[in-house]
Protein backbone atom coordinates (compact mmCIF):
# COMPACT_ATOMS: atom_id res chain seq x y z
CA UNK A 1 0.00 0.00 0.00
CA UNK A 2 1.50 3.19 -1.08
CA UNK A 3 2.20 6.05 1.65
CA UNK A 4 3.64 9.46 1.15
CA UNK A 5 6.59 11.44 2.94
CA UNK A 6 6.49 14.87 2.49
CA UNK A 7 9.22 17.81 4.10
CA UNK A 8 9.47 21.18 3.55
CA UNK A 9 12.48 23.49 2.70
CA UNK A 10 12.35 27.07 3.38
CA UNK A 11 14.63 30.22 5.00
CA UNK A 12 12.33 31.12 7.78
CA UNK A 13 13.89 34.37 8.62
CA UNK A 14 12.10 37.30 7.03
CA UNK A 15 13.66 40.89 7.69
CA UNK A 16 11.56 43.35 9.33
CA UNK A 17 8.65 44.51 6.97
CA UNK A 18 8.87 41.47 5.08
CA UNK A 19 5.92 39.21 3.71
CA UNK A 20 6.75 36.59 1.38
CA UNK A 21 7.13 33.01 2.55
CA UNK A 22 9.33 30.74 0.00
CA UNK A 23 9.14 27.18 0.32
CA UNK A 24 9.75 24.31 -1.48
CA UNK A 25 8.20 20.88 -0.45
CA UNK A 26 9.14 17.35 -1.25
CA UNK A 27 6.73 14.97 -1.79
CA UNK A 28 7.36 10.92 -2.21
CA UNK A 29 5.21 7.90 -2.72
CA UNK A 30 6.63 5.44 -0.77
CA UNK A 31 5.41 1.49 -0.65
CA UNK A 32 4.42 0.53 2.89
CA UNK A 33 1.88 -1.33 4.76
CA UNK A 34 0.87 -4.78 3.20
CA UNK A 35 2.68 -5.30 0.27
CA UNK A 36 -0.06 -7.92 -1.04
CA UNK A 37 -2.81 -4.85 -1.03
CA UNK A 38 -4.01 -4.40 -4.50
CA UNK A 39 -3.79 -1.22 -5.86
CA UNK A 40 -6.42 0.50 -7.33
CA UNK A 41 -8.03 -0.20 -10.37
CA UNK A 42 -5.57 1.09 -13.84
CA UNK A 43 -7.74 2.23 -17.04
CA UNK A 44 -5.80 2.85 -20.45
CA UNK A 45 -7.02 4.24 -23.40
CA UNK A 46 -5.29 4.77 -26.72
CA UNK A 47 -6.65 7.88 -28.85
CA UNK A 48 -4.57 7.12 -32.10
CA UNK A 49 -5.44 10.56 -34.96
CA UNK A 50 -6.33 8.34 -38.16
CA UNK A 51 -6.95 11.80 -39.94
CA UNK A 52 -6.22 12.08 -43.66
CA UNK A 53 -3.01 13.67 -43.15
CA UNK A 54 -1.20 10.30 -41.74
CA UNK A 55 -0.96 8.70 -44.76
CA UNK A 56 1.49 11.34 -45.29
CA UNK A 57 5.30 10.22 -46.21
CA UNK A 58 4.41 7.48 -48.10
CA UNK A 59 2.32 5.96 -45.77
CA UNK A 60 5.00 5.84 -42.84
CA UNK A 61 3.57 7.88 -40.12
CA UNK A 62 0.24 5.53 -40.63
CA UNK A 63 1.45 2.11 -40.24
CA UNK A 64 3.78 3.86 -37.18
CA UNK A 65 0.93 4.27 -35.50
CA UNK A 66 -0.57 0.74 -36.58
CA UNK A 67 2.76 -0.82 -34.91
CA UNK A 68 2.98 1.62 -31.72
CA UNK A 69 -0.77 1.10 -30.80
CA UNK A 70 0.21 -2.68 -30.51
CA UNK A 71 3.09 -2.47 -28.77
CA UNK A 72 0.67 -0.55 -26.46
CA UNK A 73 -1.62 -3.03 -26.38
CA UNK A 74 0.52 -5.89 -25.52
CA UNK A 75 2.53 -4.07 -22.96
CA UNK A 76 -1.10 -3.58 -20.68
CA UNK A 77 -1.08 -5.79 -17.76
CA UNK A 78 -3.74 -8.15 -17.17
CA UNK A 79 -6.91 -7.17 -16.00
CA UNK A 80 -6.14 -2.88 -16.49
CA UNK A 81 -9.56 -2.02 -17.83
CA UNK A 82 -8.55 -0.45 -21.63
CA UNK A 83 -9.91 1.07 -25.01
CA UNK A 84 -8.78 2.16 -28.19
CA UNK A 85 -10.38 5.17 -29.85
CA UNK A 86 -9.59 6.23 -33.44
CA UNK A 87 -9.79 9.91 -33.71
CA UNK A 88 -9.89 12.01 -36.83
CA UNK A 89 -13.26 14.45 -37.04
CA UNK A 90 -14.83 12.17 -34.89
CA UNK A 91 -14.19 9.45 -32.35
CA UNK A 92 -14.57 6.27 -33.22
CA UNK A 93 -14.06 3.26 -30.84
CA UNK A 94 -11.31 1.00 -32.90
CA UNK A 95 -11.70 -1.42 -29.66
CA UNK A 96 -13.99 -3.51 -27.83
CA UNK A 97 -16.47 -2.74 -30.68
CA UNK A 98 -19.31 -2.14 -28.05
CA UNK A 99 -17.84 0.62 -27.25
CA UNK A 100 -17.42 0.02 -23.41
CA UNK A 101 -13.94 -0.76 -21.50
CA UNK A 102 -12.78 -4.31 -21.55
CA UNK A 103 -10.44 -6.18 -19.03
CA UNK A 104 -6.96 -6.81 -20.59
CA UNK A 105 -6.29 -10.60 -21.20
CA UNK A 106 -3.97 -12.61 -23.48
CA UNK A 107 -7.20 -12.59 -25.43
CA UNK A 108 -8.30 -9.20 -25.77
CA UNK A 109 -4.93 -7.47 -26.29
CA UNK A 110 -4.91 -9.84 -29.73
CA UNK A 111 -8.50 -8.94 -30.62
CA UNK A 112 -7.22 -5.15 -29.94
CA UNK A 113 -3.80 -5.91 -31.53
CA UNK A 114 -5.73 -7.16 -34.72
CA UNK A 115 -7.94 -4.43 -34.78
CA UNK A 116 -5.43 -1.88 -34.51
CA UNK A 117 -3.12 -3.63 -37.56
CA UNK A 118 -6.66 -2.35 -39.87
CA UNK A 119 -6.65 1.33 -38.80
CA UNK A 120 -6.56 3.69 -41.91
CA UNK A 121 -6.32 7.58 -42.38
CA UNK A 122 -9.06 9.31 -43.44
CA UNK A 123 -11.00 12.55 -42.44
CA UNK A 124 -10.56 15.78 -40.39
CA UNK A 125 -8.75 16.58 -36.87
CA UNK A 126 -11.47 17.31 -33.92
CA UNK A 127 -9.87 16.44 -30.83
CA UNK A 128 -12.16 17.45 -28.31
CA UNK A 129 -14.13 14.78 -29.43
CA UNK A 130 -11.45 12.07 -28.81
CA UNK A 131 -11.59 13.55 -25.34
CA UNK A 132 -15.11 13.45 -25.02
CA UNK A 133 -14.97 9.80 -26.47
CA UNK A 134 -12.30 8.96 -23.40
CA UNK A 135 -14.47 10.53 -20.65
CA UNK A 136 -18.04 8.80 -21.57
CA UNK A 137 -15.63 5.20 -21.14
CA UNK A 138 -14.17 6.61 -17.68
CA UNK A 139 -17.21 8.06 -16.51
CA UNK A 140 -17.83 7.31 -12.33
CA UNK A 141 -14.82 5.06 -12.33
CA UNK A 142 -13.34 8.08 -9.83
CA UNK A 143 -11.88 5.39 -8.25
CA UNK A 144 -9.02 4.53 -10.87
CA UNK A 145 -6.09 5.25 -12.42
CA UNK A 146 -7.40 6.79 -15.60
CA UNK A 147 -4.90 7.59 -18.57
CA UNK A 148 -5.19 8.80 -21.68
CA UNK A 149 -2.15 8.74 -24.59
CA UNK A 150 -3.14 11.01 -27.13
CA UNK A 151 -1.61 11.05 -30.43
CA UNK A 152 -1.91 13.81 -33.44
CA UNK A 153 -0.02 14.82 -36.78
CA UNK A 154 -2.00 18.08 -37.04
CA UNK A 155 -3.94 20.53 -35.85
CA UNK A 156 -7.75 21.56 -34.31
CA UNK A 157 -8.97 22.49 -37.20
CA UNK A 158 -12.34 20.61 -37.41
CA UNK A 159 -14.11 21.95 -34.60
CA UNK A 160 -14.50 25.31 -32.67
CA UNK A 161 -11.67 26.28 -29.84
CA UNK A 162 -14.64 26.41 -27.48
CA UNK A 163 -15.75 23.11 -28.21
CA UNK A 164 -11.97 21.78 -27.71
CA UNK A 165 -12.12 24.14 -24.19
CA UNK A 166 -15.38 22.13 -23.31
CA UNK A 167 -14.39 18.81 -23.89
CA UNK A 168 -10.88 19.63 -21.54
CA UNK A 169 -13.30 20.66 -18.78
CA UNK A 170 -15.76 17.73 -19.10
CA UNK A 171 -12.12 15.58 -18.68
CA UNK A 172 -11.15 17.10 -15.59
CA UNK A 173 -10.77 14.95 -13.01
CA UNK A 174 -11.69 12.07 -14.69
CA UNK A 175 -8.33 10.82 -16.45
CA UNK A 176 -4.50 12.45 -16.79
CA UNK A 177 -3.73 12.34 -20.87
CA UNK A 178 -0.14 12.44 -22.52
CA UNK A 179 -0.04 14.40 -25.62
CA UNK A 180 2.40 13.50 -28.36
CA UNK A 181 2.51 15.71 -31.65
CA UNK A 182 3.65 13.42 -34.61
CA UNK A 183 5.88 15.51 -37.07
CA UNK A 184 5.92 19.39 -37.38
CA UNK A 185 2.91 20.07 -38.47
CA UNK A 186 0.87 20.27 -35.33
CA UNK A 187 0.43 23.59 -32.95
CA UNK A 188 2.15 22.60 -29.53
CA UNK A 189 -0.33 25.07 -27.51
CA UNK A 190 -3.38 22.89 -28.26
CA UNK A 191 -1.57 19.87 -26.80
CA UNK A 192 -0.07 21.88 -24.16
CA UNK A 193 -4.01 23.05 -23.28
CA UNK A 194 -4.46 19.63 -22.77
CA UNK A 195 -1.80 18.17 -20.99
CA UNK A 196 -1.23 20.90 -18.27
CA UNK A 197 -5.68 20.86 -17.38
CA UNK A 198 -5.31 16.59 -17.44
CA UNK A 199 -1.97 16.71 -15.68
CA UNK A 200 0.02 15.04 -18.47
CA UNK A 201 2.78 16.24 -20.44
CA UNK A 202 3.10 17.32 -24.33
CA UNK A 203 6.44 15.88 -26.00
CA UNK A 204 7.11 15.53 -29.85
CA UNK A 205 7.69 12.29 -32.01
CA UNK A 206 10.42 14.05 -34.65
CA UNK A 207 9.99 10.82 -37.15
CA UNK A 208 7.31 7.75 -36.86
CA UNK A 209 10.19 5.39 -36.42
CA UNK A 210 10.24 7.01 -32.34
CA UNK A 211 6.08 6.39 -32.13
CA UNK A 212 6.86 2.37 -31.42
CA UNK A 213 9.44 3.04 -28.41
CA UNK A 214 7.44 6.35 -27.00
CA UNK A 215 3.97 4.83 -26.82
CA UNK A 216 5.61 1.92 -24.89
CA UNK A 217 6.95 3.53 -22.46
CA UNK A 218 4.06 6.05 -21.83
CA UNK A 219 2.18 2.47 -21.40
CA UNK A 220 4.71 1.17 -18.82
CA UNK A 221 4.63 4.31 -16.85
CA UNK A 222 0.94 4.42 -16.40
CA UNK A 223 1.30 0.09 -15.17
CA UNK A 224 3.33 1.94 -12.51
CA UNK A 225 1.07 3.84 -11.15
CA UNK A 226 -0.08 2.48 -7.71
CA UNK A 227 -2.47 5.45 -6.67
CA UNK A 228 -5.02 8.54 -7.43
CA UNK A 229 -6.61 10.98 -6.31
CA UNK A 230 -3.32 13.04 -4.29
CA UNK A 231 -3.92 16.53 -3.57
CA UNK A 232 -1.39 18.94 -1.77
CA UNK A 233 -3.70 20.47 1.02
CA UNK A 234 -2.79 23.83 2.44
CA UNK A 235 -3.72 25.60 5.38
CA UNK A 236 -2.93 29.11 5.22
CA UNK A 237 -4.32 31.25 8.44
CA UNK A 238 -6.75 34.37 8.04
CA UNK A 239 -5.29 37.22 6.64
CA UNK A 240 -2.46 35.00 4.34
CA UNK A 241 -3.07 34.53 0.61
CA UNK A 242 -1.33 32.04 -1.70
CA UNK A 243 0.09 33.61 -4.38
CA UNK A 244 1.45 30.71 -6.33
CA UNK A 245 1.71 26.64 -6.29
CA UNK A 246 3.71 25.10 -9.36
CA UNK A 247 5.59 21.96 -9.48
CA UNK A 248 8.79 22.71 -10.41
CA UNK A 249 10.50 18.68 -10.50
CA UNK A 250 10.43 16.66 -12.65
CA UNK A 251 9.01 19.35 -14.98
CA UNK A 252 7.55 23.15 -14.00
CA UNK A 253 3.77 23.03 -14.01
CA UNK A 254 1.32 25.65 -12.83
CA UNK A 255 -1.05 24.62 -9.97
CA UNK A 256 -2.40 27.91 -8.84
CA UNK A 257 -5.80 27.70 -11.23
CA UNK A 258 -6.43 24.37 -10.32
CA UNK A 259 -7.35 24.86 -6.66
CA UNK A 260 -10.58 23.30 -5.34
CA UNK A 261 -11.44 25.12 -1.44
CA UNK A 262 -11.93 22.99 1.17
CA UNK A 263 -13.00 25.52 3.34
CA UNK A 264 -12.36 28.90 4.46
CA UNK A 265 -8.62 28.70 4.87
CA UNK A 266 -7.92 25.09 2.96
CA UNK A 267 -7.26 24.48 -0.95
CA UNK A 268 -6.52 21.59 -2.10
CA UNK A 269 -4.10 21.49 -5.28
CA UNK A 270 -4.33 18.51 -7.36
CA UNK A 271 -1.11 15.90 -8.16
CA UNK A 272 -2.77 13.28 -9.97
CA UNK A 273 -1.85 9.76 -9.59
CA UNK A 274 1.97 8.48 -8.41
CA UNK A 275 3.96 5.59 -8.68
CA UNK A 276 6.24 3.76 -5.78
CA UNK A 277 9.34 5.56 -4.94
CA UNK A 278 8.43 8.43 -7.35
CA UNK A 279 9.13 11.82 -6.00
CA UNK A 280 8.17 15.46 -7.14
CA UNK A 281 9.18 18.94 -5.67
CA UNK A 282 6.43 21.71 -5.44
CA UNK A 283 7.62 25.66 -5.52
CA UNK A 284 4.71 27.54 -2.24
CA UNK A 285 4.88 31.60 -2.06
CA UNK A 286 2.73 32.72 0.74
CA UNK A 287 2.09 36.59 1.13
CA UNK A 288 1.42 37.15 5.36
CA UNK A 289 1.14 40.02 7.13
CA UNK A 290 4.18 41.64 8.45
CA UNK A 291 5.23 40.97 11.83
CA UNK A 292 7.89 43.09 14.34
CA UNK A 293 11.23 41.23 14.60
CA UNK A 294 11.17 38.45 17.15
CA UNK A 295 8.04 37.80 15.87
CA UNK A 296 6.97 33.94 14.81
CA UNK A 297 4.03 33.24 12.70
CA UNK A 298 2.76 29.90 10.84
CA UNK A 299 2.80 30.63 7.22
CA UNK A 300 1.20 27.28 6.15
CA UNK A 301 0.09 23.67 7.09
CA UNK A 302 1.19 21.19 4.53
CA UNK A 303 -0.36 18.31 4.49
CA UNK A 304 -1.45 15.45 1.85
CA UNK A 305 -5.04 14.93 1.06
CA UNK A 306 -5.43 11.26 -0.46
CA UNK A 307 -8.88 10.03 -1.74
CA UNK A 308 -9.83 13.37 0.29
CA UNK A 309 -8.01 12.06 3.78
CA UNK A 310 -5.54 14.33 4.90
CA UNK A 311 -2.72 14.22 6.98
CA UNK A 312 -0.59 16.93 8.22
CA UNK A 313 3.37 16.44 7.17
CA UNK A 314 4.78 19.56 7.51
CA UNK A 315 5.03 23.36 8.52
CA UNK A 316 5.72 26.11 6.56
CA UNK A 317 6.65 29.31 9.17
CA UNK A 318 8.05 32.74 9.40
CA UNK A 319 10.24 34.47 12.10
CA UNK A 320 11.16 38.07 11.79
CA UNK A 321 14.74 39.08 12.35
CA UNK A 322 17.49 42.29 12.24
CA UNK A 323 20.00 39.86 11.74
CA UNK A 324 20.85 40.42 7.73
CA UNK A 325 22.55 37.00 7.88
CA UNK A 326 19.77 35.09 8.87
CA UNK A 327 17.26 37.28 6.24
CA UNK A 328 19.57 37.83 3.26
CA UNK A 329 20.32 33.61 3.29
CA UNK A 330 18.41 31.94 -0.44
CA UNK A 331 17.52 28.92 0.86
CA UNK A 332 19.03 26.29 -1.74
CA UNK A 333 16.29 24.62 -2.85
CA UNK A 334 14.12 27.65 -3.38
CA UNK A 335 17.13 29.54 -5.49
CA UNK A 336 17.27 26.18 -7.69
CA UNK A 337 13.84 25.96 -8.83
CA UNK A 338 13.23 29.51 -8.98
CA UNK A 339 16.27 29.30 -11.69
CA UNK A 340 14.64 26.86 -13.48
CA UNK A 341 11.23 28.59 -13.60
CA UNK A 342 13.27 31.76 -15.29
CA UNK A 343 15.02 29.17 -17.47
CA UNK A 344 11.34 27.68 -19.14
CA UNK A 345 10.53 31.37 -19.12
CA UNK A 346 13.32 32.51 -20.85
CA UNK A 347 13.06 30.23 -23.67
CA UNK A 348 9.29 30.94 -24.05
CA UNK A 349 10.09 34.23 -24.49
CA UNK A 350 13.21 33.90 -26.49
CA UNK A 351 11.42 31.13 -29.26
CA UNK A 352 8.45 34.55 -29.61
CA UNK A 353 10.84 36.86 -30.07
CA UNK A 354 12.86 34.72 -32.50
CA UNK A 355 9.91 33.85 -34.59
CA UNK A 356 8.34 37.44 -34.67
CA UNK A 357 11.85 38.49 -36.13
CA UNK A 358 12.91 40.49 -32.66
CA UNK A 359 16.82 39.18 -32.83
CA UNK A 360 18.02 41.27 -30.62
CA UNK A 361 15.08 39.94 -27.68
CA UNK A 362 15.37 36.34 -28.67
CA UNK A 363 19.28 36.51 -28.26
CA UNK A 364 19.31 37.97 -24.77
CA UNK A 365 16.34 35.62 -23.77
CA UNK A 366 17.75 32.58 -25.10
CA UNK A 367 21.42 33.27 -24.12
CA UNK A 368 20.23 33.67 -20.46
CA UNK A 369 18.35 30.45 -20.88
CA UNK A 370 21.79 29.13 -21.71
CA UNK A 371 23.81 30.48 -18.94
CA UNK A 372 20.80 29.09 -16.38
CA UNK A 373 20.45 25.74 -17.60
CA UNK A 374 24.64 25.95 -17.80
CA UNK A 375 24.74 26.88 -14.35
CA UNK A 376 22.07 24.26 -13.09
CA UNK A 377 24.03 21.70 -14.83
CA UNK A 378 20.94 21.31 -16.97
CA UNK A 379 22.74 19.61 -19.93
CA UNK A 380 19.33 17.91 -21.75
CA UNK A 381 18.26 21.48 -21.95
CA UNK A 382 22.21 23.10 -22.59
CA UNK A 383 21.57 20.74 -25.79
CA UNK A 384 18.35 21.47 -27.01
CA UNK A 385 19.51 24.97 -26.56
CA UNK A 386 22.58 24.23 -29.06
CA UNK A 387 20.22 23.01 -31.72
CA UNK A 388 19.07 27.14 -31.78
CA UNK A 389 21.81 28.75 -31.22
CA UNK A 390 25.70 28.58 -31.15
CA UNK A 391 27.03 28.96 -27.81
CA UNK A 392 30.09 31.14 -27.59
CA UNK A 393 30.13 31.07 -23.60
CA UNK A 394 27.49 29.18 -21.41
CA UNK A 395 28.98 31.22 -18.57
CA UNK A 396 28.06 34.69 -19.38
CA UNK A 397 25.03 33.47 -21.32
CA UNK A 398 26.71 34.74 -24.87
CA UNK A 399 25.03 33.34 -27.82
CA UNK A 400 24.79 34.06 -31.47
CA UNK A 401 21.03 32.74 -33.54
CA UNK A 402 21.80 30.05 -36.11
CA UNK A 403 20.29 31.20 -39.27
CA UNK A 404 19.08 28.14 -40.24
CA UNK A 405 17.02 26.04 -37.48
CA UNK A 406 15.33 22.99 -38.10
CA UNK A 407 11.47 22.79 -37.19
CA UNK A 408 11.59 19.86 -35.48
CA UNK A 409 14.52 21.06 -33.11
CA UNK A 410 12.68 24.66 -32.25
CA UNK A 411 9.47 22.05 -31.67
CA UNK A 412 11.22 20.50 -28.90
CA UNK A 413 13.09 23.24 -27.20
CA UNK A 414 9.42 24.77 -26.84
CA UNK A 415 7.85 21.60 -25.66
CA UNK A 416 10.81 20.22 -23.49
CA UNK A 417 11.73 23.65 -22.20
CA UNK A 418 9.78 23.15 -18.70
CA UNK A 419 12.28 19.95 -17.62
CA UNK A 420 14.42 20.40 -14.59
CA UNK A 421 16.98 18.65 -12.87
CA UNK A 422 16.24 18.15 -9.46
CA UNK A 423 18.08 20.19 -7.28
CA UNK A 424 21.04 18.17 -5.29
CA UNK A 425 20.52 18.26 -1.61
CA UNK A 426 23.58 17.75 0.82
CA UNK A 427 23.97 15.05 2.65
C-alpha cells in the first residue's frame, strides 16, 4: 500500500517589513503497509489521430501508429480495464467494438492488436471529441487510475476552440492524458491546453520510427502507477493569501488555477496519480502580514489529502529578524527551482521573439536560458539549446542565432523547455 513522505524546505527568517514566505516541499510515494494490497483499479485508453493527413510520407507515419498502438496493447497488464479510440473528425471506438472498456487478457490485447493492424487515415482533426470519447468510457470510475495517450499529426482544425475548451473541462478529473505531436505540423499550444488541465505532459515524435518506443513507455509508466486521487492540502491562516503553487520537478507546471477550497482557509491542489518511490518537488509563495522582529508566525500547514483524507506532514513558518545573515540567506532549494522557472521562461520568451523576427530579444532571452540551464548543470536542456543557437560562452550566457534552425529542433526546445533537474541536496 503506497504512503507518502512529504518535508518542507524554506529560509524562515524574514527581515523586518517582510511578507513573502518561500518554500519548497518534497513529496514521495513510498510502498508501505501490506505489500499484497491491490492497488487501485488502472484504465488505459489509446486515442490514435487516423486523420487524412497520416498517410502522409508514403504511408509511414500511418502504419507507425498501426505498430505503436500494438506495442501498447501488448505491454497492458492483465486485467487494467482499456480502449482504443480512433480519432480524426470524430471518435470512433477501434476497440472492444461495443464501445465500453474491456479487461486486458492474453485474449483481448490480440483482438485489440488485430484491430489496430486495420486502422486507416481518413478525415478531419477534432480532438475534443477524442476527449469526449475517453471521458463517456471513464465516466464514475473516480476510483481509478485513468490515462489517456493522445496522439496527433495536425492541428484543431475541425471543430471550434470552445468546443476543444469544453471537452478539456468535461475531462477534468476524470483521467490524466499524454499528448504527443507526430511531425511538425501540429500547434504545440493545443496539446499543451491539454496536458497541463489533465496533468500530463506534451512531448514531440520528430519521425514515426520514435512512435513504437514512446507509446511503450508512456504504457509502462501508467502500469506503474499504484495510486489517485493526491492533492497537496494547504492551510494558510486568516489574513495570508497564496500567491502561487507550481511543481517545479520533474518538470515546472502551474497549480495555482487548479485549486478546489476545502474551506475557508484550505485548498486543495491537485497531483494526480503516483507511482512507488516516485518523488516530485512543489515551488509555495505565501504573502502574510508583516510581523515586528522576534516575531513567529505559521505561514502554512502542509499536508497530503489522499482520496480526500488528509494528513498533516509539515510546517511552513516565518520568524522576523534584524540579523541580515539570517534574512539575506536563499535557501538552496528555493534559489534552484526559482532558476529553473526563469530558465522555461526565458526560452518561451526567447522562441516569440525569435519567430516574430525580434533578434536582438530572442538573443538575450535565449542566451540567459543558456547560462541558467549551464549553471544548473541542466545539460538535456544546454543541448536542445545548441540546436538554436551557437554557444560562444554558457557562462556569461553569450550566444549568437543560427540562421538556419530545423522545425523539429525549435518544436522541442518549446515543448521540453519546462524539464528540470532536481536540485542536489547535501547530505
Amino acid at each position: 500500500m503506497t504512503q507518502f513522505n512529504a518535508s518542507v524546505f524554506q529560509n524562515e527568517y524574514l527581515p523586518e517589513g517582510g511578507n513573502v514566505v518561500d518554500a519548497v516541499v518534497t513529496v514521495t510515494a513510498v510502498e508501505g503497509g501490506d505489500v499484497s494490497e491491490k492497488h487501485e483499479p488502472i484504465i488505459e485508453i489509446i486515442a490514435v489521430d487516423v486523420s487524412g493527413s497520416m498517410n502522409e510520407d508514403d504511408g509511414a507515419k500511418i502504419r507507425a501508429a498501426r505498430t505503436a498502438t500494438q506495442v501498447a496493447i501488448e505491454t497492458l497488464d492483465d486485467g487494467v480495464l482499456f480502449a482504443v479510440i480512433a480519432g480524426n473528425h470524430e471518435a470512433k471506438m477501434l476497440y472492444p467494438p461495443h464501445g465500453q472498456l474491456v479487461e486486458s487478457s492474453k485474449t483481448t490485447r490480440a483482438e485489440a492488436q488485430k484491430a489496430a493492424s486495420r486502422i486507416h487515415a481518413d478525415g478531419g482533426t477534432a480532438i475534443g471529441s477524442w476527449l469526449r470519447g475517453a471521458a463517456e468510457l471513464v465516466q464514475g470510475r473516480t476510483d481509478s487510475v485513468a490515462h489517456v495517450i493522445l496522439l496527433t499529426d495536425g492541428r484543431n482544425e475541425h471543430e471550434e476552440p470552445w468546443e476543444l475548451d469544453a471537452a478539456i473541462a468535461q475531462s477534468v478529473g476524470l483521467f490524466e492524458c499524454d499528448c504527443r505531436g507526430l511531425g511538425i505540423n501540429w500547434e504545440p499550444n493545443e496539446l499543451r491546453k491539454i496536458s497541463n488541465a489533465l496533468l500530463g505532459t506534451t512531448d514531440i515524435i520528430a519521425h514515426p520510427s520514435e512512435m513504437e518506443a514512446e507509446f511503450r513507455a508512456l504504457a509502462q509508466k501508467t502500469m506503474a502507477k499504484q495510486v489517485t486521487n493526491v492533492a497537496l492540502r494547504l492551510w494558510t491562516p486568516k489574513g495570508s493569501t497564496i500567491e502561487f503553487v507550481r511543481q517545479v520537478s520533474p518538470s515546472v507546471e502551474e497549480l495555482s488555477d487548479k485549486a478546489v477550497a476545502v474551506d475557508a482557509l484550505s485548498n486543495d491542489f491537485p497531483l494526480g496519480s503516483w507511482a512507488d518511490g516516485e518523488s516530485r518537488d512543489y515551488h509555495v509563495r505565501i504573502l502574510i502580514p508583516t510581523g515586528a522582529v522576534g516575531d513567529e508566525r505559521l505561514a502554512a500547514r502542509v499536508m497530503l489529502a489522499v482520496n480526500n483524507q488528509a494528513e498533516p506532514v509539515a510546517l511552513v513558518r516565518a520568524v522576523w529578524t534584524n540579523d541580515d545573515a539570517l534574512s539575506t540567506r536563499i535557501n538552496r532549494e528555493v534559489a534552484h527551482y526559482t532558476g529553473q522557472a526563469e530558465l522555461a521562461d526565458a526560452i518561451a520568451t526567447g522562441l516569440a521573439a525569435r519567430q516574430s523576427g525580434n533578434e536582438k530579444e530572442a538573443t538575450m532571452k535565449l542566451g540567459r536560458a543558456v547560462q541558467i540551464a549551464h549553471e544548473a548543470g541542466n545539460e538535456g536542456t544546454v543541448r536542445l539549446l545548441q540546436k538554436v543557437v551557437d554557444v560562444e560562452d554558457p557562462k556569461t550566457g553569450t550566444v549568437r542565432l543560427k540562421r538556419s534552425v530545423e522545425v523539429a529542433d525549435e518544436m522541442a526546445l518549446d515543448v521540453r523547455s519546462t524539464r528540470t533537474v532536481r536540485v542536489q541536496r547535501e547530505g
